[in-house]
N, C-alpha and C. Protein backbone atom coordinates (compact mmCIF):
# COMPACT_ATOMS: atom_id res chain seq x y z
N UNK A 1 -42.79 -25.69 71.24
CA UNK A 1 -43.55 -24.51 71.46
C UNK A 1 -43.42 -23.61 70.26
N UNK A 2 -44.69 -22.76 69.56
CA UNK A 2 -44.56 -21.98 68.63
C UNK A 2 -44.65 -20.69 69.18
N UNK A 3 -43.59 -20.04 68.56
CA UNK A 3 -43.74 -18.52 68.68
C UNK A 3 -44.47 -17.76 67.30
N UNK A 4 -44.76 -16.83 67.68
CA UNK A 4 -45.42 -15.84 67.05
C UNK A 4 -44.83 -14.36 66.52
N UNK A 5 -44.76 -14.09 65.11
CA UNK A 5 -43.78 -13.42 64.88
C UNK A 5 -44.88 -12.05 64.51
N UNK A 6 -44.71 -10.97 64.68
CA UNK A 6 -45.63 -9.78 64.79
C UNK A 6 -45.52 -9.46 63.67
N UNK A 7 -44.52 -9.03 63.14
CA UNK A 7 -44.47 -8.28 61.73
C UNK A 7 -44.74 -9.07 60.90
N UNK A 8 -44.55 -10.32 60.86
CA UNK A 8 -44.52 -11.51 59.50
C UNK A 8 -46.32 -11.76 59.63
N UNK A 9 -46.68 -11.68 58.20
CA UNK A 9 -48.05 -12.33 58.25
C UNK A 9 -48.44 -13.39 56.76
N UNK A 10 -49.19 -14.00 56.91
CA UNK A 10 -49.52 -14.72 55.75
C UNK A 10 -50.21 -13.91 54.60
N UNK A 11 -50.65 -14.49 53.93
CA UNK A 11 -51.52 -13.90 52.67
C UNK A 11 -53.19 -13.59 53.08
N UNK A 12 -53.30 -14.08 54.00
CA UNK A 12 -54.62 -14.06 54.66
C UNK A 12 -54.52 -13.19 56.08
N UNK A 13 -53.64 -12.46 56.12
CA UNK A 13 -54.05 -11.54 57.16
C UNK A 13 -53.59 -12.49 58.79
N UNK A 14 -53.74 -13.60 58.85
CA UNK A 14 -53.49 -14.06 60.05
C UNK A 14 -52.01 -14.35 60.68
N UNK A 15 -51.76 -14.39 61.22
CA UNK A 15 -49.82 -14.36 61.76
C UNK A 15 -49.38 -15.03 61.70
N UNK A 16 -48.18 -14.83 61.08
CA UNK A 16 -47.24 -16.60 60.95
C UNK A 16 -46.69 -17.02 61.57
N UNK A 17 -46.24 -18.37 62.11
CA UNK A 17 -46.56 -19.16 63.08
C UNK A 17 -44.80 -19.26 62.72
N UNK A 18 -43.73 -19.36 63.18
CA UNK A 18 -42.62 -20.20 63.34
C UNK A 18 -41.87 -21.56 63.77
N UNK A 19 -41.47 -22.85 63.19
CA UNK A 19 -41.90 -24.20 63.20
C UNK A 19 -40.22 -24.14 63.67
N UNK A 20 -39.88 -25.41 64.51
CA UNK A 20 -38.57 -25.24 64.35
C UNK A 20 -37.82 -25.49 63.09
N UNK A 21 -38.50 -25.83 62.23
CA UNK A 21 -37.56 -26.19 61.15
C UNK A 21 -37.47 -24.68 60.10
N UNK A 22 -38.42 -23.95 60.76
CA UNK A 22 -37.91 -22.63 59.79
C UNK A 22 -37.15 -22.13 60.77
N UNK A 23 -36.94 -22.33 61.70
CA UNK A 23 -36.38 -21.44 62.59
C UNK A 23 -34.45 -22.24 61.98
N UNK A 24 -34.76 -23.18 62.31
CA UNK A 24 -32.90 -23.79 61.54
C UNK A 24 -32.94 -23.58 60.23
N UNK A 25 -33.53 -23.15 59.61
CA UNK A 25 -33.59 -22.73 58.21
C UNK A 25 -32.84 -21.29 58.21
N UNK A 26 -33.33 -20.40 58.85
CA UNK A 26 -32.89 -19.05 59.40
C UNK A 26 -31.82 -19.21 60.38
N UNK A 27 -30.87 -19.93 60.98
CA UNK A 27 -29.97 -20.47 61.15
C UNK A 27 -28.83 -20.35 60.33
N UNK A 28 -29.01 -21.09 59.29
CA UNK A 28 -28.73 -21.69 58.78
C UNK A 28 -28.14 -20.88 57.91
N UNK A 29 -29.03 -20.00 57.28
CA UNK A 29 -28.83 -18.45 56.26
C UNK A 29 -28.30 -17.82 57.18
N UNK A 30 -28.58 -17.50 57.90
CA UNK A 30 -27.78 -16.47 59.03
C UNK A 30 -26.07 -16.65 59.19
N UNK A 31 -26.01 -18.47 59.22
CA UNK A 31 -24.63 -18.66 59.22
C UNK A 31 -23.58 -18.57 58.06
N UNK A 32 -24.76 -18.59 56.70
CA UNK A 32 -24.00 -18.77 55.86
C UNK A 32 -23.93 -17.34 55.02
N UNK A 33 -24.65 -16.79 55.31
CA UNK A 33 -24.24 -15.09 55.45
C UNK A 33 -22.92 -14.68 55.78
N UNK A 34 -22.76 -15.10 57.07
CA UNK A 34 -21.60 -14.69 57.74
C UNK A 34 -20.75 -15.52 57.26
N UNK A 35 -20.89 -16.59 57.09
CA UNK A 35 -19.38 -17.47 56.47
C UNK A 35 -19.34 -16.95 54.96
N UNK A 36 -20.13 -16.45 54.44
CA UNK A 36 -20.19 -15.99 52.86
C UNK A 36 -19.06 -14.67 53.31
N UNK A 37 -19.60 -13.92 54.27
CA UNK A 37 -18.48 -12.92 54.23
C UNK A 37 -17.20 -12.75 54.46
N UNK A 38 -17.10 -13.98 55.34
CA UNK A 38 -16.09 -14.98 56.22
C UNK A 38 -15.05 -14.91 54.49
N UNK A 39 -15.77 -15.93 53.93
CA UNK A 39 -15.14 -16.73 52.92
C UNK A 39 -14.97 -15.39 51.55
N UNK A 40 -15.42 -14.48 51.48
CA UNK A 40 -15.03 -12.91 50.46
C UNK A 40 -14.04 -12.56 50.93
N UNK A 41 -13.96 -12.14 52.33
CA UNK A 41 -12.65 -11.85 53.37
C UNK A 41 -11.26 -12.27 52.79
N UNK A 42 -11.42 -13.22 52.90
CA UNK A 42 -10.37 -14.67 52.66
C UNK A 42 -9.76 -14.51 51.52
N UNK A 43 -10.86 -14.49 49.61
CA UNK A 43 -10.84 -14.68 48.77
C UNK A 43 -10.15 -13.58 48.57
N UNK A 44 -10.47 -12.75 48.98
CA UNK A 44 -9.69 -10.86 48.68
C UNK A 44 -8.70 -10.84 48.97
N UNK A 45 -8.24 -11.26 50.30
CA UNK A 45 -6.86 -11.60 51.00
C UNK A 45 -5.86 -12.70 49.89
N UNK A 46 -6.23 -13.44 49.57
CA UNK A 46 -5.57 -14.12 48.49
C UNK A 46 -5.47 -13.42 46.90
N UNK A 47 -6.35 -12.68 46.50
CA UNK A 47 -6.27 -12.20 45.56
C UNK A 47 -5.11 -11.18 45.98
N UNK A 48 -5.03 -9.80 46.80
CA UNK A 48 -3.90 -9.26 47.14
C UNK A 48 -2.68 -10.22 47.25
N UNK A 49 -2.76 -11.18 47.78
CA UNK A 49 -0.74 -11.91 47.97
C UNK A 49 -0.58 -12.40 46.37
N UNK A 50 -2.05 -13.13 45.87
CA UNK A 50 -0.84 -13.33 44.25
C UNK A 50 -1.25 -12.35 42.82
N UNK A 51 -1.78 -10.77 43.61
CA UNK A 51 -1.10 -9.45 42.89
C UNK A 51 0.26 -9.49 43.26
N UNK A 52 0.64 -8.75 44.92
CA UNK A 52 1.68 -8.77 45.09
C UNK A 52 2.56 -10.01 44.78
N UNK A 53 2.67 -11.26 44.58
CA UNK A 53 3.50 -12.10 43.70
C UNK A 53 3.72 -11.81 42.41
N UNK A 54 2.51 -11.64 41.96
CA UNK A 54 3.05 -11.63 40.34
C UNK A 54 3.33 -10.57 39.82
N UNK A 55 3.40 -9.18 40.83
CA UNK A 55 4.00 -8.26 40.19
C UNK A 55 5.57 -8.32 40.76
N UNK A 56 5.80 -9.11 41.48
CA UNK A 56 7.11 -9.75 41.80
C UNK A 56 7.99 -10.29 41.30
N UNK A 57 7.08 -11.30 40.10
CA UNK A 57 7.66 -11.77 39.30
C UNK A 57 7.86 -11.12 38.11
N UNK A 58 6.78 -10.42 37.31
CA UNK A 58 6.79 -9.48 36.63
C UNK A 58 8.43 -8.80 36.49
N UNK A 59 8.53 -8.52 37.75
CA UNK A 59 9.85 -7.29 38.07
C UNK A 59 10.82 -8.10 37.97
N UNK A 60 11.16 -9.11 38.01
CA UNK A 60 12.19 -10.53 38.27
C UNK A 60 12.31 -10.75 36.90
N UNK A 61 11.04 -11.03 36.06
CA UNK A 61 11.44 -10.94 34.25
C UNK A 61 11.89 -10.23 33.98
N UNK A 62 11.52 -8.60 34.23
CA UNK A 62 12.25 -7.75 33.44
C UNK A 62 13.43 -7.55 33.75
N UNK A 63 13.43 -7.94 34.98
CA UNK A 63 15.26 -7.76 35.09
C UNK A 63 16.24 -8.48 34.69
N UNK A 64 15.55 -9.90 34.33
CA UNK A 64 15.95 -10.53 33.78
C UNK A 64 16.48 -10.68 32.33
N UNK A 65 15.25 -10.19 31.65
CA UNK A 65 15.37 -9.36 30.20
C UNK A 65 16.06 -8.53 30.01
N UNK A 66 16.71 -7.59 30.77
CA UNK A 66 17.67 -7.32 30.86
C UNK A 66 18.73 -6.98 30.97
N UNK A 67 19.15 -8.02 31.87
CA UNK A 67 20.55 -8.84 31.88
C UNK A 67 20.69 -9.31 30.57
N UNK A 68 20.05 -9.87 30.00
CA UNK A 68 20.46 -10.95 28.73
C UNK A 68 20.19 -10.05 27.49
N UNK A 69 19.73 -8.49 27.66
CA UNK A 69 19.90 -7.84 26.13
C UNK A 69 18.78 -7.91 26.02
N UNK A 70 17.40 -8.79 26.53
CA UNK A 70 16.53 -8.64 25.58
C UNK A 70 15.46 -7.17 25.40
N UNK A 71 15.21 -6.17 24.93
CA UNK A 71 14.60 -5.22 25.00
C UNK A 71 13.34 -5.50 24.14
N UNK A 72 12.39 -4.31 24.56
CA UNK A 72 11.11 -3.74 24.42
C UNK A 72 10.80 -4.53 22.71
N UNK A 73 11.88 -3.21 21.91
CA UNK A 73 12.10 -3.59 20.55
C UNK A 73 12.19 -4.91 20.03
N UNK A 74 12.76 -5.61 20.78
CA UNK A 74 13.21 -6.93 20.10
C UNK A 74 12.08 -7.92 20.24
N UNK A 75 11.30 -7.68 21.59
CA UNK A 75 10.38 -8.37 21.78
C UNK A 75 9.22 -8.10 20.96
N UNK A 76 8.94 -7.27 20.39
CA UNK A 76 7.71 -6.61 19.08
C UNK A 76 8.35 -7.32 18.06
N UNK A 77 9.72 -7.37 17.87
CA UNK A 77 10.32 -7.67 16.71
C UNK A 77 9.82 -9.24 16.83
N UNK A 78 9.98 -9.93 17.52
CA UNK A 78 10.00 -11.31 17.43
C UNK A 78 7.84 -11.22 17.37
N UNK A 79 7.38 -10.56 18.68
CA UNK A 79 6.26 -10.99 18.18
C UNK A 79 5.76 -10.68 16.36
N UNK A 80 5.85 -9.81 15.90
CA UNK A 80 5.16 -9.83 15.04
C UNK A 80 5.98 -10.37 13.95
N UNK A 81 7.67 -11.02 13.80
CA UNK A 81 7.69 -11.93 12.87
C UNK A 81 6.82 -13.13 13.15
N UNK A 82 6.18 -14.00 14.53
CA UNK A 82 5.43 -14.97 14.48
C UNK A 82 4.45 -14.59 14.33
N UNK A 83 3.80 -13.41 14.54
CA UNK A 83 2.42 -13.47 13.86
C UNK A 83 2.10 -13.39 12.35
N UNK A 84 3.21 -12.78 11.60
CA UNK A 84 3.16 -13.15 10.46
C UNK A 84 3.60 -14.34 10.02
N UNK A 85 4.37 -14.90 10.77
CA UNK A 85 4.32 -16.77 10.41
C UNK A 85 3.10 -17.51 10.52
N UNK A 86 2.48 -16.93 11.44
CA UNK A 86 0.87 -17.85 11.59
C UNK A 86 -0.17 -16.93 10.84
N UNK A 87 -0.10 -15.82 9.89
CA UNK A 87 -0.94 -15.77 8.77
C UNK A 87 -0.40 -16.16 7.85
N UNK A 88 0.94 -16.50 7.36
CA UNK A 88 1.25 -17.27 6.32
C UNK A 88 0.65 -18.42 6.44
N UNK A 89 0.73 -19.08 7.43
CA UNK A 89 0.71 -20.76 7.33
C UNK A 89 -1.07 -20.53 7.42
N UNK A 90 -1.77 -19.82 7.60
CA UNK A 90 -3.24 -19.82 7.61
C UNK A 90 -3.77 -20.12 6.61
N UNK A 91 -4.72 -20.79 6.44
CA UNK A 91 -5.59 -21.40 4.98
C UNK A 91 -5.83 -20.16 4.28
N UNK A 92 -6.32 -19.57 4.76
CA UNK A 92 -6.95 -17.95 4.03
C UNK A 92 -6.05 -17.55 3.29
N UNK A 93 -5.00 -17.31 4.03
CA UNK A 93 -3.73 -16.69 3.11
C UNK A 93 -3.29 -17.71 2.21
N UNK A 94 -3.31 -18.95 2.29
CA UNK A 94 -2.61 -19.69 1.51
C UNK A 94 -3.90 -19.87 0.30
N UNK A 95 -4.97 -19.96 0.83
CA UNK A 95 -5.97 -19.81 -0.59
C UNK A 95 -5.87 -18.41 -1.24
N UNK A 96 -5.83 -17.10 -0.99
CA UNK A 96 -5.51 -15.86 -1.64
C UNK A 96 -4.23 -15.81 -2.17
N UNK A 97 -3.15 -16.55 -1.88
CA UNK A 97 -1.99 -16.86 -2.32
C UNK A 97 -1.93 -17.19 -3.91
N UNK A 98 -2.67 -18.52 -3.21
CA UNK A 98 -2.64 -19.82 -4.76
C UNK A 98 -3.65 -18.77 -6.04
N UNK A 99 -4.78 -17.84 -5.52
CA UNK A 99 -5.75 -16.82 -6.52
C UNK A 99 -5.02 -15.97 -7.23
N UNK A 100 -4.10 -15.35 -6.12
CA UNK A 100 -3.18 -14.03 -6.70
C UNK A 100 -2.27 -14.41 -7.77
N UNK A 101 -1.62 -15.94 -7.72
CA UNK A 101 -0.79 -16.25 -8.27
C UNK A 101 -1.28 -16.53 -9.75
N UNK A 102 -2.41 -17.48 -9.62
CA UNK A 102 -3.44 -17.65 -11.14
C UNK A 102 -3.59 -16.50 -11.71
N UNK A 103 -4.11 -15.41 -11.20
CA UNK A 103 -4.30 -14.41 -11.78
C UNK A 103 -3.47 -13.67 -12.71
N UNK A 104 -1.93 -13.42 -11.90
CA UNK A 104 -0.87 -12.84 -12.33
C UNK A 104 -0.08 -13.64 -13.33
N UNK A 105 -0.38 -14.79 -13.56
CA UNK A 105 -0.29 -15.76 -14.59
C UNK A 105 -0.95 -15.75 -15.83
N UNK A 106 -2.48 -15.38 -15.77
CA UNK A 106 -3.29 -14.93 -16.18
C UNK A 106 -2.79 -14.03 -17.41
N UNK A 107 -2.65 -12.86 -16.64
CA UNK A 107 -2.59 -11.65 -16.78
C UNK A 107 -0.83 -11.43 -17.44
N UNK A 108 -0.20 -12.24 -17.11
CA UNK A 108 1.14 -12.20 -17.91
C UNK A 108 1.09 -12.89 -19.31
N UNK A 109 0.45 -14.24 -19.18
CA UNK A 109 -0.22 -14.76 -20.30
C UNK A 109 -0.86 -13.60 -21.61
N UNK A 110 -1.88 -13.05 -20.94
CA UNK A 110 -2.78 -12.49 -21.75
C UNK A 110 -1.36 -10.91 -22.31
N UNK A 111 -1.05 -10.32 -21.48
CA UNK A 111 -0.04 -9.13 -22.10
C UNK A 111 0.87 -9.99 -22.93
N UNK A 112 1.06 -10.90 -22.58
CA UNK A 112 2.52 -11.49 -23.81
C UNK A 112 2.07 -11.53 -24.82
N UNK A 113 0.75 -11.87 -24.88
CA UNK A 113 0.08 -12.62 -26.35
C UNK A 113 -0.24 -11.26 -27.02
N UNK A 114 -0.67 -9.86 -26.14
CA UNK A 114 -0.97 -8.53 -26.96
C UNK A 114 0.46 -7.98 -27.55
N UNK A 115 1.23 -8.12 -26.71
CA UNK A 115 2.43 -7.80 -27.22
C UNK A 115 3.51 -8.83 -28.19
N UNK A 116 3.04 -9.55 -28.39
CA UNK A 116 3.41 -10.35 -30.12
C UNK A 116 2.18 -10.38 -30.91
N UNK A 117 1.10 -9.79 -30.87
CA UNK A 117 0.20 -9.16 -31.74
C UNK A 117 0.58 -7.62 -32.39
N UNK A 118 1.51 -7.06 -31.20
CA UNK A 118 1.69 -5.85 -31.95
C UNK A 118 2.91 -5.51 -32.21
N UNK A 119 3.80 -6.98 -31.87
CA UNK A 119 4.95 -6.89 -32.96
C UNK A 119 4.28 -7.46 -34.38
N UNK A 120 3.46 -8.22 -34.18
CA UNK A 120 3.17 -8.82 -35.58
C UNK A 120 3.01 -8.19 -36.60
N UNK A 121 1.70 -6.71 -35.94
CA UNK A 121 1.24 -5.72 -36.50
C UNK A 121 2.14 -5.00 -37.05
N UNK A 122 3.30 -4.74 -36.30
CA UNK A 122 4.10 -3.70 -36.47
C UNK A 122 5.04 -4.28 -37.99
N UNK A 123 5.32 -5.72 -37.93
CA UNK A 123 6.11 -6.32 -38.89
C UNK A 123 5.01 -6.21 -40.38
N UNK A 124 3.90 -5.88 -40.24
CA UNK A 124 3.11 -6.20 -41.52
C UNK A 124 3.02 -4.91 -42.01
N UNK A 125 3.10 -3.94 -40.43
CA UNK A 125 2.58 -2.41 -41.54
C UNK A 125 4.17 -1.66 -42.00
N UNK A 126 5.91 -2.42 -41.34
CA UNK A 126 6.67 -2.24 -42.21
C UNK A 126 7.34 -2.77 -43.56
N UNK A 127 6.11 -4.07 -43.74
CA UNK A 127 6.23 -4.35 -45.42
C UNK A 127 4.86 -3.97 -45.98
N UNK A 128 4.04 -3.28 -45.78
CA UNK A 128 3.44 -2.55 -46.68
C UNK A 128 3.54 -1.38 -47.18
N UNK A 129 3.42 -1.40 -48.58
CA UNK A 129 3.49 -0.43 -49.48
C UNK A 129 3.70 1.19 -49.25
N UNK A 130 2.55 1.60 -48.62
CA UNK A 130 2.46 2.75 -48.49
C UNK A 130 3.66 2.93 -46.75
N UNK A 131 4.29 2.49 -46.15
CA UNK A 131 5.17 2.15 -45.18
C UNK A 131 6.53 2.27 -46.27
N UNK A 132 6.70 1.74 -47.07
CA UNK A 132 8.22 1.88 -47.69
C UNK A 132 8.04 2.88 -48.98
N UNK A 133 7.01 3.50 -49.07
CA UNK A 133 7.05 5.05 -49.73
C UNK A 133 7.56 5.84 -49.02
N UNK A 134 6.53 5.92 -47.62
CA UNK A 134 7.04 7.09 -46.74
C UNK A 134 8.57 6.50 -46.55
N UNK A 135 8.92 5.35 -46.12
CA UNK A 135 10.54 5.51 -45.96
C UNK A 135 10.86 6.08 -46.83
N UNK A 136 11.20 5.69 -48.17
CA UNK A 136 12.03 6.28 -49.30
C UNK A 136 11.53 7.56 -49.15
N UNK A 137 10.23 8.43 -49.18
CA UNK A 137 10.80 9.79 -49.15
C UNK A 137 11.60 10.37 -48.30
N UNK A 138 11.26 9.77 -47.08
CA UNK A 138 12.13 10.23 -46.11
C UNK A 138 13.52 10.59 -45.86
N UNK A 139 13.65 9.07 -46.59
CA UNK A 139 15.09 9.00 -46.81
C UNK A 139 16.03 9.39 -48.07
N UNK A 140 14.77 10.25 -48.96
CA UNK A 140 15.38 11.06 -49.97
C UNK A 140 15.80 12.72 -49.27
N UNK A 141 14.87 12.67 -48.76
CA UNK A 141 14.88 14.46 -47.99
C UNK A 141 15.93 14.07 -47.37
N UNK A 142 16.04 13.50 -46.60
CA UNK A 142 17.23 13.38 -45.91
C UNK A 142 18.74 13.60 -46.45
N UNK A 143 18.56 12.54 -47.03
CA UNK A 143 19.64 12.30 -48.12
C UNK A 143 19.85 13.86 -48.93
N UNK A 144 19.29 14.98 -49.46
CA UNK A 144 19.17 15.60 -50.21
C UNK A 144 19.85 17.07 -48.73
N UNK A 145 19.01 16.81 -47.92
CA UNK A 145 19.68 17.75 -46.55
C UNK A 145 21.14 17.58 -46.28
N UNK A 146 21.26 16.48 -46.05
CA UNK A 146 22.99 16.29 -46.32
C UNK A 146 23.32 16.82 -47.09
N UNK A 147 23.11 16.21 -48.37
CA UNK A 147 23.74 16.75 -49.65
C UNK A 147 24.56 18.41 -49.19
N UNK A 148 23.35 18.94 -49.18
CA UNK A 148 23.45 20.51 -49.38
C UNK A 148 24.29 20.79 -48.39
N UNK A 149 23.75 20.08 -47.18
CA UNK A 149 25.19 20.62 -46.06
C UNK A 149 26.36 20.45 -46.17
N UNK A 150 26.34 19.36 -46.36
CA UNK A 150 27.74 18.70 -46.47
C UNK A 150 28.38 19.30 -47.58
N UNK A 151 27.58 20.10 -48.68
CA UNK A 151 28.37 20.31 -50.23
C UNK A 151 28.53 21.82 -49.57
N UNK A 152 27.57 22.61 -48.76
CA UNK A 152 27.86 23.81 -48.22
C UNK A 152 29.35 24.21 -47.16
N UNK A 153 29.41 23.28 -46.66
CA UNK A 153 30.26 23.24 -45.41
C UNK A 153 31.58 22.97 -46.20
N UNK A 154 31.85 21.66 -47.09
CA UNK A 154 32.82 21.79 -47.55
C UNK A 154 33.50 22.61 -48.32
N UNK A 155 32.58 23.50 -49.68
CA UNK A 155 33.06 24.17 -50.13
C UNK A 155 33.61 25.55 -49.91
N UNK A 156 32.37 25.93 -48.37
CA UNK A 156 32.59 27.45 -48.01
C UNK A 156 33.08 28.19 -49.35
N UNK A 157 32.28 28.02 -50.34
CA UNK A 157 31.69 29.03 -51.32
C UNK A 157 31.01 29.79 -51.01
N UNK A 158 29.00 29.42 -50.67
CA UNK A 158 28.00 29.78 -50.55
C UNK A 158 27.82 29.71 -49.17
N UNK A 159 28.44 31.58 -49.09
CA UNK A 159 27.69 32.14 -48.20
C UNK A 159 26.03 31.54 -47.01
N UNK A 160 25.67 32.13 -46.72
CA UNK A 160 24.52 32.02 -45.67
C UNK A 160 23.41 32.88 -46.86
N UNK A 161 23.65 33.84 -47.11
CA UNK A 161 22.64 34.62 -47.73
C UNK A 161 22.81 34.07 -49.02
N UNK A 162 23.75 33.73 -49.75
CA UNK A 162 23.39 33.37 -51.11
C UNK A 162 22.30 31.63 -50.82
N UNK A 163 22.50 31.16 -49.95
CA UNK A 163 21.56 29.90 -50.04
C UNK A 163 20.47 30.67 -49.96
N UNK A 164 20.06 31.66 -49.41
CA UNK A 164 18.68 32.40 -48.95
C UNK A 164 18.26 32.61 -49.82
N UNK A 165 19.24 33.70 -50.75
CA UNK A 165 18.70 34.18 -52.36
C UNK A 165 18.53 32.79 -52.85
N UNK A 166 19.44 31.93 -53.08
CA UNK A 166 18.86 30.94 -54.62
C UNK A 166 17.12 30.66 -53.75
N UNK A 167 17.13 29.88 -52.20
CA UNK A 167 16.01 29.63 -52.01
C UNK A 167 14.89 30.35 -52.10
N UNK A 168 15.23 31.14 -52.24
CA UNK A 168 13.79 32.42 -52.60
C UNK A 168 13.26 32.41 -54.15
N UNK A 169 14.80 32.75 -54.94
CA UNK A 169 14.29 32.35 -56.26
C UNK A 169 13.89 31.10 -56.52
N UNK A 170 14.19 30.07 -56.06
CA UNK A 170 13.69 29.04 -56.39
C UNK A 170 12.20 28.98 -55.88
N UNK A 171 11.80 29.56 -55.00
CA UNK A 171 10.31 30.06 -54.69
C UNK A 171 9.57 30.74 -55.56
N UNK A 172 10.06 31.77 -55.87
CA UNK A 172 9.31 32.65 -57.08
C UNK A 172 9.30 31.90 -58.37
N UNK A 173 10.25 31.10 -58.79
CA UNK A 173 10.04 30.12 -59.75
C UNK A 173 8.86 29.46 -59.85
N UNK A 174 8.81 28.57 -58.43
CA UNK A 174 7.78 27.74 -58.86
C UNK A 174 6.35 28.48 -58.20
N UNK A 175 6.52 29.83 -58.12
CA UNK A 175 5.42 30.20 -58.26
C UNK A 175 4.63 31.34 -56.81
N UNK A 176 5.65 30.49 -56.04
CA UNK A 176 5.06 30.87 -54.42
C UNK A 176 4.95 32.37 -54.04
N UNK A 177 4.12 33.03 -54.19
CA UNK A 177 4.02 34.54 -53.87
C UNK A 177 4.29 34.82 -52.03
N UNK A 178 3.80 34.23 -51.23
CA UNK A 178 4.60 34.44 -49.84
C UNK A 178 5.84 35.13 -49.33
N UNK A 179 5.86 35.83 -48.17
CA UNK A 179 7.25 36.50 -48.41
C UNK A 179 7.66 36.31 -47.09
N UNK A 180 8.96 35.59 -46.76
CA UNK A 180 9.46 35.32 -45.51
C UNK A 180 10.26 36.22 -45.10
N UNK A 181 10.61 36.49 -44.13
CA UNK A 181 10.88 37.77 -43.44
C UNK A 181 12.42 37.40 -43.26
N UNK A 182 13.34 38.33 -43.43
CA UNK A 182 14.62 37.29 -43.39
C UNK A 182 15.27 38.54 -42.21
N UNK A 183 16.42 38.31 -41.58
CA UNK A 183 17.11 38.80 -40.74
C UNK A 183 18.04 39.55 -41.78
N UNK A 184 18.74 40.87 -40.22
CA UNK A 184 19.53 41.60 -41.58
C UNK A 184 21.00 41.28 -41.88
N UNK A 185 21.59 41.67 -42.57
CA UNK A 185 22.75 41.65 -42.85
C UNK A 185 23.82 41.83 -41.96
N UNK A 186 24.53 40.71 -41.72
CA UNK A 186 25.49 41.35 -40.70
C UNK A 186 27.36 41.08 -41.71
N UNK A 187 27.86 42.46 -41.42
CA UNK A 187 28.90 42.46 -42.31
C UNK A 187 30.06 41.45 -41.50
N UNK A 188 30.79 40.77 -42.42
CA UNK A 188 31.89 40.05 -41.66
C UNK A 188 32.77 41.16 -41.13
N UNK A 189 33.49 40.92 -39.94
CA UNK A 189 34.50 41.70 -38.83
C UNK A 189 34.10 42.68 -38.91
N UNK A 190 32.97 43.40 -39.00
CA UNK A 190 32.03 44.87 -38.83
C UNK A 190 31.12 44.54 -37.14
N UNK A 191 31.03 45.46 -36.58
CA UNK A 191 30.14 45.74 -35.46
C UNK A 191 28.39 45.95 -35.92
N UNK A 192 27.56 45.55 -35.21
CA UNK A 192 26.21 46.20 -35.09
C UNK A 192 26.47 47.45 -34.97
N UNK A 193 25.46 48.17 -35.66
CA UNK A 193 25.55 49.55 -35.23
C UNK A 193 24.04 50.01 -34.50
């Protein structure tokens, strides 16, 4: 027997007819509706017991951890010496490795070779000519500065001011009109006044 469903209609306006096989069709969904919710029920219920387990266990490690010393710290410590063991051993790093190393090879190469270019340099411009003039004057003034000190100091003859006077006359000698400003006289075991 077909029943007749009021609200349901076809595309054509006329009423749709219900067969038993749609009717166990709708059955069928109906049951598995309810066993769908049946079976969420269930799934939720299990999801709560292995939260509550594994935060069980959770609590059982750490207490465990420690008992035996192991802390927070140590455990960062260990992870990130292995994570830097597994970017060492990584191709990437080991190809930027083997680059950095060429390079700095490179680059030690190339400074060694500038720097025995400019010892070389340095050895050619102290045997040239105008290089062992300037020494020898140098090392005449020099030589000639001693002199005077050393002949001053020992003899403690010449005063402070008599070197001043000869050096002045020896200025006006050869000509030099300039006039250097000299400090004044200070008398031996006398006070400033």
């Amino acid at each position: 027997m077909h029943r007749v469903l009021p609200n349901i209609s076809s595309a054509g306006g006329t009423p749709f007819v219900m067969c038993g096989e749609f009717r166990l069709c709708l059955k069928i969904l109906l049951a598995m509706g309810t066993l769908r919710l049946l079976v969420s029920s269930v799934v939720e219920e299990e999801i709560l017991t292995l939260r509550h387990v594994l935060a069980s266990k959770v609590k059982q490690s750490q207490d465990l951890k420690r008992k035996l010393g192991i802390s927070v710290w140590r455990e960062l410590q260990d992870d990130m010496s292995q994570g830097i063991r597994n970017v060492k051993e990584s191709n990437v790093y080991q190809k930027t490795e083997s680059v950095i190393k060429t390079t700095a090879e490179k680059t030690t190469s190339l400074l060694g070779g500038l720097g025995s270019s400019v010892t070389t340099k340095l050895g050619q411009l102290k045997n040239s000519e105008s290089f062992r003039s300037i020494e020898e004057r140098v090392g005449t003034a020099y030589e000639n500065v001693k002199t005077k000190v050393t002949t001053s100091r020992s003899n403690s003859m010449q005063s402070f001011d008599d070197a001043l006077r000869e050096a002045e006359g020896a200025r006006k000698a050869s000509g030099d009109t300039t006039t250097q400003a000299t400090s004044p006289t200070i008398p031996e075991g006398g006070t400033l006044s």
